[in-house]
Protein backbone atom coordinates (compact mmCIF):
# COMPACT_ATOMS: atom_id res chain seq x y z
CA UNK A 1 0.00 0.00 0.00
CA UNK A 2 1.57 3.57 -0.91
CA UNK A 3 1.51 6.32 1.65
CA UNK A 4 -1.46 7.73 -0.71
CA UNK A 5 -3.50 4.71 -0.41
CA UNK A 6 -4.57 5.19 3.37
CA UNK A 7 -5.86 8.56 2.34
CA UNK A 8 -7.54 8.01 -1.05
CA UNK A 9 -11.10 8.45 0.67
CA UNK A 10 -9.66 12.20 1.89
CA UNK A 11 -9.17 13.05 5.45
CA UNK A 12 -11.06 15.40 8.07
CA UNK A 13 -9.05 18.70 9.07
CA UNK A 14 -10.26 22.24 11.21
CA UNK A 15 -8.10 24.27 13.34
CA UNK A 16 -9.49 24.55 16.46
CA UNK A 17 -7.50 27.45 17.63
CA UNK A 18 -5.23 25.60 20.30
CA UNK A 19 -1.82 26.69 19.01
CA UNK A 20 -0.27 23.29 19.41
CA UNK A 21 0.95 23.63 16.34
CA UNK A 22 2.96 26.72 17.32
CA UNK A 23 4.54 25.21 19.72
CA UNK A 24 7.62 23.52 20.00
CA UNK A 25 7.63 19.51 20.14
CA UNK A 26 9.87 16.82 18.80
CA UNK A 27 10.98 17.27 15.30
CA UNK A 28 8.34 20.46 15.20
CA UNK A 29 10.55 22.79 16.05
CA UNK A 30 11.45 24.85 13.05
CA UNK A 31 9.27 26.96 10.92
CA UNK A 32 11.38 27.48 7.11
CA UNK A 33 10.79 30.89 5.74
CA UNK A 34 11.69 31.50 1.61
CA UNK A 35 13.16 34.85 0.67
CA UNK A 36 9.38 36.26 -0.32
CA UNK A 37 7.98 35.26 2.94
CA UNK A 38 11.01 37.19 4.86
CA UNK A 39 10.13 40.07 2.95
CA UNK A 40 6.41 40.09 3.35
CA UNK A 41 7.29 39.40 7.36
CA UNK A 42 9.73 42.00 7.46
CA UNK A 43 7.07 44.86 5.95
CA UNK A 44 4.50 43.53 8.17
CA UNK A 45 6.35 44.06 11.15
CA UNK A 46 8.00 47.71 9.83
CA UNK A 47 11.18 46.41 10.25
CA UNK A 48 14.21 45.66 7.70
CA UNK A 49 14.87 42.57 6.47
CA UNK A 50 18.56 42.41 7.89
CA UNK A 51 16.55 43.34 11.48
CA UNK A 52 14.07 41.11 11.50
CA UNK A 53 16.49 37.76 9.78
CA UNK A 54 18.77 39.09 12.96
CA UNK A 55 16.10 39.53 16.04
CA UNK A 56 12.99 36.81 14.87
CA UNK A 57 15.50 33.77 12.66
CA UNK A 58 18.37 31.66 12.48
CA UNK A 59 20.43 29.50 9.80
CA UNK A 60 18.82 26.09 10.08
CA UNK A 61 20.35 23.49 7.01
CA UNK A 62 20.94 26.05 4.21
CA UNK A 63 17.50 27.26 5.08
CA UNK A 64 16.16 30.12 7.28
CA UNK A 65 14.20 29.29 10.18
CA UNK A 66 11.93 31.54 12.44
CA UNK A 67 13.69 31.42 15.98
CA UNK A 68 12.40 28.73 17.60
CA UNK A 69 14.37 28.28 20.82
CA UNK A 70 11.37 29.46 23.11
CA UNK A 71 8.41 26.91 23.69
CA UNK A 72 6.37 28.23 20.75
CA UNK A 73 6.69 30.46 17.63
CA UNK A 74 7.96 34.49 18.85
CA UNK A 75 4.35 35.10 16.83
CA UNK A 76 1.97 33.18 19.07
CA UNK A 77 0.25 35.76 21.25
CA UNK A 78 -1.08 34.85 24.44
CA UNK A 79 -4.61 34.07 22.95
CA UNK A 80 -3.26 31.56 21.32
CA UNK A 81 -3.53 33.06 18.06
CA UNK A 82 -0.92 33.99 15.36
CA UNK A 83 -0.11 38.17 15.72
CA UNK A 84 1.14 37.66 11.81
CA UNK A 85 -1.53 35.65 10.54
CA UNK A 86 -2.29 37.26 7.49
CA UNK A 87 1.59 37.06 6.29
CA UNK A 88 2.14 33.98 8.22
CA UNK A 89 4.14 31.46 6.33
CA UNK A 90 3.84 28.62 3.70
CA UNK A 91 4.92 26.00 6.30
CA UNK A 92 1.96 27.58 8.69
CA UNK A 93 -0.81 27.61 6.03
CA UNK A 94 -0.46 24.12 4.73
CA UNK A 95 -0.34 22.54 8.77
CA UNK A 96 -1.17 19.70 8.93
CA UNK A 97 -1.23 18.61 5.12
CA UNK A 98 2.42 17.67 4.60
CA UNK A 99 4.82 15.88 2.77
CA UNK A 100 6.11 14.52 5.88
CA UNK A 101 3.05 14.35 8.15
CA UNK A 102 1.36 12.12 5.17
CA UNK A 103 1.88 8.94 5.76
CA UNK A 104 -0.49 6.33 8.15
CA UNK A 105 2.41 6.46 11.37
CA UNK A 106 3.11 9.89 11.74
CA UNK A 107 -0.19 11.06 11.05
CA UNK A 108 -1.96 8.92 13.70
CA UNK A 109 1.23 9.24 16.46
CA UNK A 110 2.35 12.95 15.99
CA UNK A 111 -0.23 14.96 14.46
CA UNK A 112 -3.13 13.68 15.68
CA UNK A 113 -1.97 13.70 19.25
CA UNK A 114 -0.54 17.36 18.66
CA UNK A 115 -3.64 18.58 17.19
CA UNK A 116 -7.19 18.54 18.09
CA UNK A 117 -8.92 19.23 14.44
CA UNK A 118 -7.39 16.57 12.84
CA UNK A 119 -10.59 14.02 11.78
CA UNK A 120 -13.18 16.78 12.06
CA UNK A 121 -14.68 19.39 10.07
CA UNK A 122 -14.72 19.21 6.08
CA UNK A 123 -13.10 16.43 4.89
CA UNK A 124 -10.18 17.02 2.01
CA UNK A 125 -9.95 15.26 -0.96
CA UNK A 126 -6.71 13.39 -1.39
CA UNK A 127 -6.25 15.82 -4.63
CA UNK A 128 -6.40 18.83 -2.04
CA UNK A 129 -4.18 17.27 0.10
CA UNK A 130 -1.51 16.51 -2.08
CA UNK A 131 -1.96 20.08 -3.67
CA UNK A 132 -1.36 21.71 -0.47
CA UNK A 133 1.77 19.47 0.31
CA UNK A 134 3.06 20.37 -2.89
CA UNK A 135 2.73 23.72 -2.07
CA UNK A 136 4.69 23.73 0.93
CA UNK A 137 6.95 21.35 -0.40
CA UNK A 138 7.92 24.06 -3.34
CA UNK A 139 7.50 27.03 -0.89
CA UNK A 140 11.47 25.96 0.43
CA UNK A 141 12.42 25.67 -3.25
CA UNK A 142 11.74 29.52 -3.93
């Protein structure tokens, strides 16, 4: 059976506004940013880009990475809610649909026990899926 098999039927995904997903846990613990998403942070926050890659990022393999050495994202406010949602990035708007998350062990050990709105609320087709792991999946490429 191929990792797409065991979600050919589609699977069942809402947020439910917990923030688990902001938070740091196991292998979860870095959020890649492309050069576009750096700059659309940067404006958001009226800062430069050399400012905010120095006070909110580090290297992290070859890639830039959104500090992550506090127990959640620097963006997660205290009501558990992203304070740069509407620039957040690729990696944060595709959650839980990828690459690595798709497969029958990770997604019933890690995700679902990280995250509450995984098998409720509209169910995704496996084409959606795969679109939006392709999507994140190309948003490191850029």
């Amino acid at each position: 059976m191929s990792h797409k098999d065991w979600y050919a039927e589609g699977l069942r995904f809402e947020c439910s506004g917990c923030g688990n997903c902001c938070r740091n846990h196991g292998g979860y613990s870095y959020v890649y940013l492309n050069q576009n998403e750096v700059a659309q942070i940067s404006t958001h926050l009226g800062l430069e880009q050399a400012e905010f890659l120095e006070e909110y990022c580090v290297p992290a393999d070859g890639y830039i990475s959104l500090r992550m050495d506090q127990p959640a994202c620097p963006f997660l406010d205290e009501g558990n809610r992203c304070s740069i949602y509407s620039v957040r990035p690729t990696q944060c708007r595709t959650w839980p649909f990828w690459t690595e998350n798709l497969n029958p062990g990770t997604w019933e050990s890690e995700v679902r026990t990280t995250c509450p709105g995984v098998g409720k609320g509209p169910l995704f087709s496996a084409e959606e899926i795969t679109a939006i792991a392709r999507t994140n999946d190309e948003s490191c490429d850029d």
